[in-house]
C-alpha atoms as a PDB file:
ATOM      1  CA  UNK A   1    -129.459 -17.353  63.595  1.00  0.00           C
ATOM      2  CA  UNK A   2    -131.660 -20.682  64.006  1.00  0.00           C
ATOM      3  CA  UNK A   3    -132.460 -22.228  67.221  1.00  0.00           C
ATOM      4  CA  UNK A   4    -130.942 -25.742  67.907  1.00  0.00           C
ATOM      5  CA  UNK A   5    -131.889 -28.819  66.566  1.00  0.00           C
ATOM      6  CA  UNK A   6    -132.762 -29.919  69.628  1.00  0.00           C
ATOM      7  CA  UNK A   7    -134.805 -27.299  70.738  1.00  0.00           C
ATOM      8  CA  UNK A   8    -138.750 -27.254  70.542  1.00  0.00           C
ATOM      9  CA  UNK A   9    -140.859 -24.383  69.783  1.00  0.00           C
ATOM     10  CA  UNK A  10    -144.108 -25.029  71.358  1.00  0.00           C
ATOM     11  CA  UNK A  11    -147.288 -24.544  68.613  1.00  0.00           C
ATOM     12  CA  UNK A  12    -150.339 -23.011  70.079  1.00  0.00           C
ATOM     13  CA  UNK A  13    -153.381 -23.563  68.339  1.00  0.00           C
ATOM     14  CA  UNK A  14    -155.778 -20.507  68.648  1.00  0.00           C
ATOM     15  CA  UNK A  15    -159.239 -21.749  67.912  1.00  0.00           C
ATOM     16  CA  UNK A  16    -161.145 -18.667  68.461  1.00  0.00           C
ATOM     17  CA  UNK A  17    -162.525 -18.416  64.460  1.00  0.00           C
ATOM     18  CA  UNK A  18    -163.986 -22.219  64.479  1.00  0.00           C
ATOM     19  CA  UNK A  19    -166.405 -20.622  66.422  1.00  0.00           C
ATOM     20  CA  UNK A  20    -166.565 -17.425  64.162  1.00  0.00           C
ATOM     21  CA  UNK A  21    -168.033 -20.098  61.914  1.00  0.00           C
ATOM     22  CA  UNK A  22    -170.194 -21.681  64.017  1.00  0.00           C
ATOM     23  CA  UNK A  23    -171.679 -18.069  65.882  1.00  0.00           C
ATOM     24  CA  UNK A  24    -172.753 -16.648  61.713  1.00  0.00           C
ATOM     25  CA  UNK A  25    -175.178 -19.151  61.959  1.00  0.00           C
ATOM     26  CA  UNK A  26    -175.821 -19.683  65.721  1.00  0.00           C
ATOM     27  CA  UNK A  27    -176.328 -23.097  65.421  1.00  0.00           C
ATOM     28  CA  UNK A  28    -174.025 -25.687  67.112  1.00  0.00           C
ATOM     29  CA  UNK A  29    -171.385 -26.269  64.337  1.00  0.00           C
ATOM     30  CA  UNK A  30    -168.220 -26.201  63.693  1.00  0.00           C
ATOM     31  CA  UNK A  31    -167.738 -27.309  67.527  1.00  0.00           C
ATOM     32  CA  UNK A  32    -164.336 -25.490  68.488  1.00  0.00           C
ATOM     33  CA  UNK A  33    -163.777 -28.076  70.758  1.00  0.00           C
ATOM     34  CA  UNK A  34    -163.919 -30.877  68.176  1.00  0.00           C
ATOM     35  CA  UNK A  35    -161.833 -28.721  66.604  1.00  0.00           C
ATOM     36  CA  UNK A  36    -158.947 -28.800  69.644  1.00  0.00           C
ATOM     37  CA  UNK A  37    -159.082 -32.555  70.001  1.00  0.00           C
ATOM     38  CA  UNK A  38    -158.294 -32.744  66.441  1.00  0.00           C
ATOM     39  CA  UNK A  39    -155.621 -30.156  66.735  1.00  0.00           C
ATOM     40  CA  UNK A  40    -153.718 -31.702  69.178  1.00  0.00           C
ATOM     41  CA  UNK A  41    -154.023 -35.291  67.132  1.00  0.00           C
ATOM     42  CA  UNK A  42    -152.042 -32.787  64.706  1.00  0.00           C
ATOM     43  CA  UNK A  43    -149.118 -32.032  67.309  1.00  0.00           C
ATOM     44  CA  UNK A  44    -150.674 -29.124  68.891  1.00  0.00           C
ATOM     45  CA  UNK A  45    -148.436 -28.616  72.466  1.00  0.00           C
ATOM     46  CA  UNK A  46    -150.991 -26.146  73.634  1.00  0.00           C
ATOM     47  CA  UNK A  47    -154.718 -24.350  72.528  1.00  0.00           C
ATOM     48  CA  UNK A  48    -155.344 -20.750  72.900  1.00  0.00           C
ATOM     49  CA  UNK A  49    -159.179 -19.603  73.508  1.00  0.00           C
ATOM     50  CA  UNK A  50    -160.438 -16.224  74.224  1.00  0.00           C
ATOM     51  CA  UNK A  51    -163.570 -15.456  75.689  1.00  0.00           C
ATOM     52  CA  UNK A  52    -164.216 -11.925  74.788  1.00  0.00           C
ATOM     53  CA  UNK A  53    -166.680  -9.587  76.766  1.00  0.00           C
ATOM     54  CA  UNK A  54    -169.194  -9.334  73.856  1.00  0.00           C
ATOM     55  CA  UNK A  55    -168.863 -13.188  72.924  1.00  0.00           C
ATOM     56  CA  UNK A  56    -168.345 -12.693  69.967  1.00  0.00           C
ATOM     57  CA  UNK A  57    -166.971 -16.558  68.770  1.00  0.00           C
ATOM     58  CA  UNK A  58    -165.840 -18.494  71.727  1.00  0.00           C
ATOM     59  CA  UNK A  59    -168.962 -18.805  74.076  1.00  0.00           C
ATOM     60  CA  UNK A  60    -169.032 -19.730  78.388  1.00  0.00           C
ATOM     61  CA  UNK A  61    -169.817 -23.482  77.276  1.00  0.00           C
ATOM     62  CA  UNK A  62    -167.070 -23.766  75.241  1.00  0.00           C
ATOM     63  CA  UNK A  63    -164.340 -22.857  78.060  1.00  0.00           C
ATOM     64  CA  UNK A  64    -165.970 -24.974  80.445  1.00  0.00           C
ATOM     65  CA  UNK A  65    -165.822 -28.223  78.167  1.00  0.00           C
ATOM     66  CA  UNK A  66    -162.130 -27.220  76.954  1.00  0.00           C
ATOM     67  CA  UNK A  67    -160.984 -27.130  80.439  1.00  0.00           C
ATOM     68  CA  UNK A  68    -162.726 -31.111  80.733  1.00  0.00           C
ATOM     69  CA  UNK A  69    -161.463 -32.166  77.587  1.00  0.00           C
ATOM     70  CA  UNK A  70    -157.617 -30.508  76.578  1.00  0.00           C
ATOM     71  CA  UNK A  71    -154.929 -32.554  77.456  1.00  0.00           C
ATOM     72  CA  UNK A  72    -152.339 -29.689  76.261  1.00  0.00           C
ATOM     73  CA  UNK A  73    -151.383 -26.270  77.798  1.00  0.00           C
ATOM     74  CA  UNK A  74    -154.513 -24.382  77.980  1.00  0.00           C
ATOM     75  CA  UNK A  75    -154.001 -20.554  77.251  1.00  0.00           C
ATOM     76  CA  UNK A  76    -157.168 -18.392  78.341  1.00  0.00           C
ATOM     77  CA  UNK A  77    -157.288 -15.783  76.432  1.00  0.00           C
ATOM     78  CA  UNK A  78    -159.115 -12.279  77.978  1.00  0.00           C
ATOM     79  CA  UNK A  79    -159.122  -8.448  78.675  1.00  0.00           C
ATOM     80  CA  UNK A  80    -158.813  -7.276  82.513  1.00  0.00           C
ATOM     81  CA  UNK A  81    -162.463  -7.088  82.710  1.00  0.00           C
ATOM     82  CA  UNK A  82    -164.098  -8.632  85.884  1.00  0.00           C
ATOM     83  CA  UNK A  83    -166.590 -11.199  84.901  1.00  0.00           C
ATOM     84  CA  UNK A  84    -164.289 -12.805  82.220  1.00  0.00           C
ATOM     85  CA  UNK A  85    -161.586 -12.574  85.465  1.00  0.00           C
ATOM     86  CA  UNK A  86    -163.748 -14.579  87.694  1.00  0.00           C
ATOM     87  CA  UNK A  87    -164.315 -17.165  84.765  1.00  0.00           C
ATOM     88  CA  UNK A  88    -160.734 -17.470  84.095  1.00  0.00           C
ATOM     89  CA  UNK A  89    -159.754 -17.557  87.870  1.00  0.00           C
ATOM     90  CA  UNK A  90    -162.614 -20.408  89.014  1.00  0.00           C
ATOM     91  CA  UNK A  91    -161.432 -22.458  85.611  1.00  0.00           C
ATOM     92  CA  UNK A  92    -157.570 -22.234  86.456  1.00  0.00           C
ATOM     93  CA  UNK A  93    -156.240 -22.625  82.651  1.00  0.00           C
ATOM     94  CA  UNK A  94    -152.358 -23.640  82.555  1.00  0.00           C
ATOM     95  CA  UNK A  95    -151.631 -19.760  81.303  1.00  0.00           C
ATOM     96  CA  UNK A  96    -154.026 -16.506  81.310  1.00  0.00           C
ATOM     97  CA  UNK A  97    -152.714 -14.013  78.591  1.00  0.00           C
ATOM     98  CA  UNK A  98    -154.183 -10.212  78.599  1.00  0.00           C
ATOM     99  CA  UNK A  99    -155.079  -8.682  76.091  1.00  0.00           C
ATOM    100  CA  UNK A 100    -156.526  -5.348  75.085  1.00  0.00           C
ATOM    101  CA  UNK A 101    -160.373  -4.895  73.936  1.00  0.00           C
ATOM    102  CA  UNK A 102    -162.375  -3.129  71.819  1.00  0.00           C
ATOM    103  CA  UNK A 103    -165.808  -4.497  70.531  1.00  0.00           C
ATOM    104  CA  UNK A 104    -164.975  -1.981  67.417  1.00  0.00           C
ATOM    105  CA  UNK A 105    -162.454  -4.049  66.442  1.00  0.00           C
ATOM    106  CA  UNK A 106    -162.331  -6.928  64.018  1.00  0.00           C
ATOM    107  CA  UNK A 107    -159.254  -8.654  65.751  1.00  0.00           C
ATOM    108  CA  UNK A 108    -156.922  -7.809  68.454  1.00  0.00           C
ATOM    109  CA  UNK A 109    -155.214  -4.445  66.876  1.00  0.00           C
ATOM    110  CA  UNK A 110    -152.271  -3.590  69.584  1.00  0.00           C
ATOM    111  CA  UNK A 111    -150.244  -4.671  72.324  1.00  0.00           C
ATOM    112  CA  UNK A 112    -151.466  -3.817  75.697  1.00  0.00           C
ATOM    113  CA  UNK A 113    -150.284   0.023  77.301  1.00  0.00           C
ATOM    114  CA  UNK A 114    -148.708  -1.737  80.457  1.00  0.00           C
ATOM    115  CA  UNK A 115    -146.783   1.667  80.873  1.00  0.00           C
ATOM    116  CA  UNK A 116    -149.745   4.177  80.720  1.00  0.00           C
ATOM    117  CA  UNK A 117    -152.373   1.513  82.506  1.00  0.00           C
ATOM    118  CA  UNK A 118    -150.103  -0.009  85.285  1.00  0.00           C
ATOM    119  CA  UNK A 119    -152.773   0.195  88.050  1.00  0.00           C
ATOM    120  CA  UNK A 120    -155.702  -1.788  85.950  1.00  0.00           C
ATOM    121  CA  UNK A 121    -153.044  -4.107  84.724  1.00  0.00           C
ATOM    122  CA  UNK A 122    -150.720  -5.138  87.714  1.00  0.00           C
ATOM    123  CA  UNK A 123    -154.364  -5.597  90.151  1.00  0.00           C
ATOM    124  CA  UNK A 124    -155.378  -8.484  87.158  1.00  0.00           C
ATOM    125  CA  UNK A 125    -152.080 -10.167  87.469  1.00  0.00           C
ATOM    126  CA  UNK A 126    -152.456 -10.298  90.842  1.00  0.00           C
ATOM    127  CA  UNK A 127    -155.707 -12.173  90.487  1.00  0.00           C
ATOM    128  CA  UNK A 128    -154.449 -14.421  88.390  1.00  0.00           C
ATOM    129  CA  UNK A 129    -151.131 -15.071  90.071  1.00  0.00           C
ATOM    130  CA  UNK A 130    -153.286 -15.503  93.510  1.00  0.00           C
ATOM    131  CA  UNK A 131    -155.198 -18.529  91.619  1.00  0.00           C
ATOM    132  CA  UNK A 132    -152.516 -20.251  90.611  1.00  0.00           C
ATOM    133  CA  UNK A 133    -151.999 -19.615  86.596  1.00  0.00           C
ATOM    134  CA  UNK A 134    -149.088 -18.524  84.825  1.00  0.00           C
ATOM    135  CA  UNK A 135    -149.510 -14.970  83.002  1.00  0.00           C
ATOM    136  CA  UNK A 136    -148.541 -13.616  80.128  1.00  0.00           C
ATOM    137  CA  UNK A 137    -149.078 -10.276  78.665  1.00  0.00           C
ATOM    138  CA  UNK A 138    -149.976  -9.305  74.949  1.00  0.00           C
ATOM    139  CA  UNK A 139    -147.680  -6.191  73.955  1.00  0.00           C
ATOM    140  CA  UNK A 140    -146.182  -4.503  70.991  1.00  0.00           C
ATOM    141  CA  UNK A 141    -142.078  -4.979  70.694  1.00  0.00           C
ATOM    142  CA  UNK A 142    -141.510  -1.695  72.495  1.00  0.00           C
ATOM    143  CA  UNK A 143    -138.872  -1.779  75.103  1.00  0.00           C
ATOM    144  CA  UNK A 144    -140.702   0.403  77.408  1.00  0.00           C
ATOM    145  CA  UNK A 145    -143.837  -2.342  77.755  1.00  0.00           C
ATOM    146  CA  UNK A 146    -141.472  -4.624  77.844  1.00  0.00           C
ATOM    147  CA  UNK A 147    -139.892  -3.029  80.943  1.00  0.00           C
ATOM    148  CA  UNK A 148    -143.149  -2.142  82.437  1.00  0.00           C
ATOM    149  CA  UNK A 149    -144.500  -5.985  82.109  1.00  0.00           C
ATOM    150  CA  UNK A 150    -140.987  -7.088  83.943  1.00  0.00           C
ATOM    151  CA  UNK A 151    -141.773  -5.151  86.960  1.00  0.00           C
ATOM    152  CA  UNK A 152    -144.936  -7.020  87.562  1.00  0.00           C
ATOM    153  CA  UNK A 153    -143.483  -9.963  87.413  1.00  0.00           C
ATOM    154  CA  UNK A 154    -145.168 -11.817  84.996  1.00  0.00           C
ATOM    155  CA  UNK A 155    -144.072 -15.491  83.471  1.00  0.00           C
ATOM    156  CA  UNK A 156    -144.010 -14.362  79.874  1.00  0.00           C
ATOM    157  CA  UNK A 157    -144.617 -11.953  76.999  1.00  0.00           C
ATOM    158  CA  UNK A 158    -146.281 -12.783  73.862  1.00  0.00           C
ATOM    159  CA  UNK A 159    -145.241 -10.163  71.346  1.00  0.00           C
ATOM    160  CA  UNK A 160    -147.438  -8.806  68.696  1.00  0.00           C
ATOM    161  CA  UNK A 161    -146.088  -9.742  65.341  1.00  0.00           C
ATOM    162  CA  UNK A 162    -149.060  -8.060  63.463  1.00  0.00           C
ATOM    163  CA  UNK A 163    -147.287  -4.854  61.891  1.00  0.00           C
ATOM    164  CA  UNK A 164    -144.519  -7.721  60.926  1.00  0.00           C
ATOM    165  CA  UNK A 165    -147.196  -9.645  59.272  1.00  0.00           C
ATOM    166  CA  UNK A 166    -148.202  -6.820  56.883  1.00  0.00           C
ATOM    167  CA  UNK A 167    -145.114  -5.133  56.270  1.00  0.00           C
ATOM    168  CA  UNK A 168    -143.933  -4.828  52.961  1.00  0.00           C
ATOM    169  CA  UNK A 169    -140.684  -6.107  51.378  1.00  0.00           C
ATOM    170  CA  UNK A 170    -138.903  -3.047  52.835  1.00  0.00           C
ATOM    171  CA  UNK A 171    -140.036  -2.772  56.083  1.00  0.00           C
ATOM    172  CA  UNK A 172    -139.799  -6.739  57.081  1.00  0.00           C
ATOM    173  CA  UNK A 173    -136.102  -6.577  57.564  1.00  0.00           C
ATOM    174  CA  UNK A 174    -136.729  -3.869  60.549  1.00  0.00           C
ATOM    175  CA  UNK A 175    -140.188  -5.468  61.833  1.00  0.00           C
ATOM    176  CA  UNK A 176    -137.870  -8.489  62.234  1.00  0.00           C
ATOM    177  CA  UNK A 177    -135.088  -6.824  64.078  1.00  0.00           C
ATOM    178  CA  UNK A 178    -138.016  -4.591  66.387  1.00  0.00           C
ATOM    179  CA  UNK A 179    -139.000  -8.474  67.276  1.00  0.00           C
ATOM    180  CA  UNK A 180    -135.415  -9.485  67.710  1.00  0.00           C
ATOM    181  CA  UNK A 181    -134.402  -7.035  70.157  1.00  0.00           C
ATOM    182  CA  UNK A 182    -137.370  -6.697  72.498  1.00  0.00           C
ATOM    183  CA  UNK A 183    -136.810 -10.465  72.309  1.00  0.00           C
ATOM    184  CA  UNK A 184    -133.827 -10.364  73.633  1.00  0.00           C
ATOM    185  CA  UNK A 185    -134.886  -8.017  76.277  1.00  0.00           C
ATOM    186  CA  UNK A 186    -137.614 -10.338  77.175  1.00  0.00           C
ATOM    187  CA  UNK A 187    -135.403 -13.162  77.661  1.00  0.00           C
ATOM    188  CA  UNK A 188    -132.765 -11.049  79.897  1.00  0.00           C
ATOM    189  CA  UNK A 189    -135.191 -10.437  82.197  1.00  0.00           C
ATOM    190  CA  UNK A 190    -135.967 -13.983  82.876  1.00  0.00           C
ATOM    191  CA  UNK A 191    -139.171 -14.185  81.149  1.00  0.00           C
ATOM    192  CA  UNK A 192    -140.417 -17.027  78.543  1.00  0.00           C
ATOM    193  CA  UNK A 193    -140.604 -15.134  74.685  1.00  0.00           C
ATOM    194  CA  UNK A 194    -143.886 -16.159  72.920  1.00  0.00           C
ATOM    195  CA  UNK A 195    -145.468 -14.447  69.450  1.00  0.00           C
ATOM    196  CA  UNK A 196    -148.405 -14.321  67.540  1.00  0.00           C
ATOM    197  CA  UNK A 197    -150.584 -12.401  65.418  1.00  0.00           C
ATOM    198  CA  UNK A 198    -151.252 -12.602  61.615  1.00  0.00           C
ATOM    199  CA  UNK A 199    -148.532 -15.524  61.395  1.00  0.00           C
ATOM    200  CA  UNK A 200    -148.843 -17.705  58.721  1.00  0.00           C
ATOM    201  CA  UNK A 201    -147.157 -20.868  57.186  1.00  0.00           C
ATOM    202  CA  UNK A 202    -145.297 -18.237  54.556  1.00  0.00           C
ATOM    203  CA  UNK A 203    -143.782 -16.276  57.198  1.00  0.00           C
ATOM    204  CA  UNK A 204    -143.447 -17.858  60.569  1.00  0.00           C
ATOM    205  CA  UNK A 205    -140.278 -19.294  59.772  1.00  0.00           C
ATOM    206  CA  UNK A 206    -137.994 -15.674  60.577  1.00  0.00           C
ATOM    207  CA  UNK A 207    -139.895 -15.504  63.823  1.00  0.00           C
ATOM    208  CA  UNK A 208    -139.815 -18.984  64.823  1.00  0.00           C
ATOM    209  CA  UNK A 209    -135.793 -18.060  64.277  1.00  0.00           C
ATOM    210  CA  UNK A 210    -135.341 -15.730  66.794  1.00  0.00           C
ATOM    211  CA  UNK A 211    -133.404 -16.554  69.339  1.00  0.00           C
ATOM    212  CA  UNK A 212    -134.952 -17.819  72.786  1.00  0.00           C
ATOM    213  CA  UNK A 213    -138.488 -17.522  71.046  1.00  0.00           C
ATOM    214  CA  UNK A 214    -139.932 -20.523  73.191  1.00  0.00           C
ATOM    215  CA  UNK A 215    -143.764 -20.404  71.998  1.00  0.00           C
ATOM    216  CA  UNK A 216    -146.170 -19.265  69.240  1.00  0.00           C
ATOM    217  CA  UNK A 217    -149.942 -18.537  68.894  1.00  0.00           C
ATOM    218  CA  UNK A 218    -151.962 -19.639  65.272  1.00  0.00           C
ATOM    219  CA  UNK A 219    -155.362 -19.370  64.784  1.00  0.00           C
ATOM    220  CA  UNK A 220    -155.958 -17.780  61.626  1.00  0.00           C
ATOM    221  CA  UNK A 221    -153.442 -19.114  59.405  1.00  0.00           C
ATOM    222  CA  UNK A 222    -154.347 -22.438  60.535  1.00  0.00           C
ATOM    223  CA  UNK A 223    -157.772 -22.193  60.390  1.00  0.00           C
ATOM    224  CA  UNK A 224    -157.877 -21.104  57.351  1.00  0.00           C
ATOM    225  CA  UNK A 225    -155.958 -23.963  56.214  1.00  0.00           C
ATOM    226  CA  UNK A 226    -158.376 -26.348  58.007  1.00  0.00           C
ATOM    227  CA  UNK A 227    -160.845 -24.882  56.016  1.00  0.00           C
ATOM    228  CA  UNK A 228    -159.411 -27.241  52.676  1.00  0.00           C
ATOM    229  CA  UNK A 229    -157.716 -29.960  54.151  1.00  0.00           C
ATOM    230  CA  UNK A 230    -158.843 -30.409  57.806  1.00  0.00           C
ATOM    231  CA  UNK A 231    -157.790 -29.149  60.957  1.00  0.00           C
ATOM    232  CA  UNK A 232    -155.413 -32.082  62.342  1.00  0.00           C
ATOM    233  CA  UNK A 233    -153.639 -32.084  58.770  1.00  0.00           C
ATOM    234  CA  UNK A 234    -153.230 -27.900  58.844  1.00  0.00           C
ATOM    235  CA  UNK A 235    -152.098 -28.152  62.909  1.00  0.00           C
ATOM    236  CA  UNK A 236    -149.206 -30.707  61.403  1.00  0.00           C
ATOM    237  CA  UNK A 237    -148.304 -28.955  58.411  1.00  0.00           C
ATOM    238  CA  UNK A 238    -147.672 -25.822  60.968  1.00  0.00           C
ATOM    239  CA  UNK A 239    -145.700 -28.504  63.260  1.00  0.00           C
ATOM    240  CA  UNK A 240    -143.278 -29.876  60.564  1.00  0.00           C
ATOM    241  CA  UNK A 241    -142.387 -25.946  59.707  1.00  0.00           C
ATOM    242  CA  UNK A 242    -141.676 -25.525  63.718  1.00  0.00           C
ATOM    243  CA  UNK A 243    -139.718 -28.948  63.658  1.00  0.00           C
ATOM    244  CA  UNK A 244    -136.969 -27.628  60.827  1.00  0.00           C
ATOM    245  CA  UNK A 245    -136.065 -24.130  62.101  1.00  0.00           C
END
């Protein structure tokens, strides 16, 4: 089923892995934030940043000067950890989304466990929600997260479309419906559906489909793409996909 013609799915731009780039050679280039002026020249309704506890790519400066300079939604990125809290609080970003952790990890691997971690997880809402910035929580399409998230009363639930991303040719059909479902759930319960995670411009289309799916996240996919033919030029390519679902 494919949304209306009418109806827009807002792109955001994640720009976290400009300043992978930039950080292997700890010098001052690629700037990310040259790189989110020139992805919303490219149709970009909103840029995603997060400023992880190890800074490992997107560095203090760089919030601060995105928060001066983007003229779109800006969607702070972070884990419930108190320091990046405080940033993200004093800044006031249009939306805060939480996400789980791990310096291990390459890239975010799972959903947050808003069931088993309620405590941690509803007392960083509450911050947020006290300063004024819509939240949104990063989970896997599980029903019981899903219900979890609801009772804290959250604005919106970006779901982690990672195992649909790497499923094979016989698991996609049932990744898609997992999506489809907690979707629906989402949007029953008055909250606004977002996705991301491992999208790209070869399968976003089945996800963009899903009904009441209001928002996605891009960073790789499009950066990637930026890589060869610049990043205004991948943002658009990315938009004109959104524009014909």
């Amino acid at each position: 089923m494919a949304n209306s013609p009418l109806r827009h799915i807002d792109l955001g731009v994640n720009v976290d892995h400009v300043a992978t780039i930039r950080q292997a050679r700890r010098t001052n280039e690629p700037d990310p934030v040259i790189a989110a002026a020139m992805a919303q020249h490219g149709g970009a309704d909103g840029i995603t940043f997060h400023l992880r506890e190890d800074r490992r790519h997107i560095q203090d400066r760089d919030v601060e000067v995105f928060m001066q300079t983007v003229t779109v939604k800006t969607n702070f990125e972070l884990a419930c950890a108190d320091e990046v809290l405080s940033i993200c609080c004093r800044l006031k970003p249009d939306w805060a989304l939480l996400v789980p952790e791990s310096r291990e990890e390459v890239t975010t691997e799972g959903g947050l466990d808003v069931a088993g971690d309620r405590g941690r997880i509803a007392k960083a809402v509450a911050q947020i929600r006290d300063a004024g910035i819509q939240t949104s929580l990063f989970l896997d399409p599980e029903p019981k997260q899903i219900e979890a998230a609801a009772s804290l009363g959250v604005d919106a639930i970006e779901l982690h479309t990672g195992p649909y991303a790497v499923a094979d040719r016989h698991q996609v059909t049932g990744e898609l419906e997992r999506l489809t479902t907690v979707g629906q759930q989402i949007t029953d319960a008055g909250m606004r559906l977002h996705a991301g995670h491992g999208l790209t411009y070869a399968n976003v289309r089945p996800v963009a489909a899903i009904p009441g799916m209001a928002e996605l996240n891009i960073g790789h996919s499009i950066v990637s793409r930026a890589v060869m033919v610049g990043m205004t030029e991948a943002v658009a390519e990315m938009r004109r996909i959104l524009d014909l679902i």
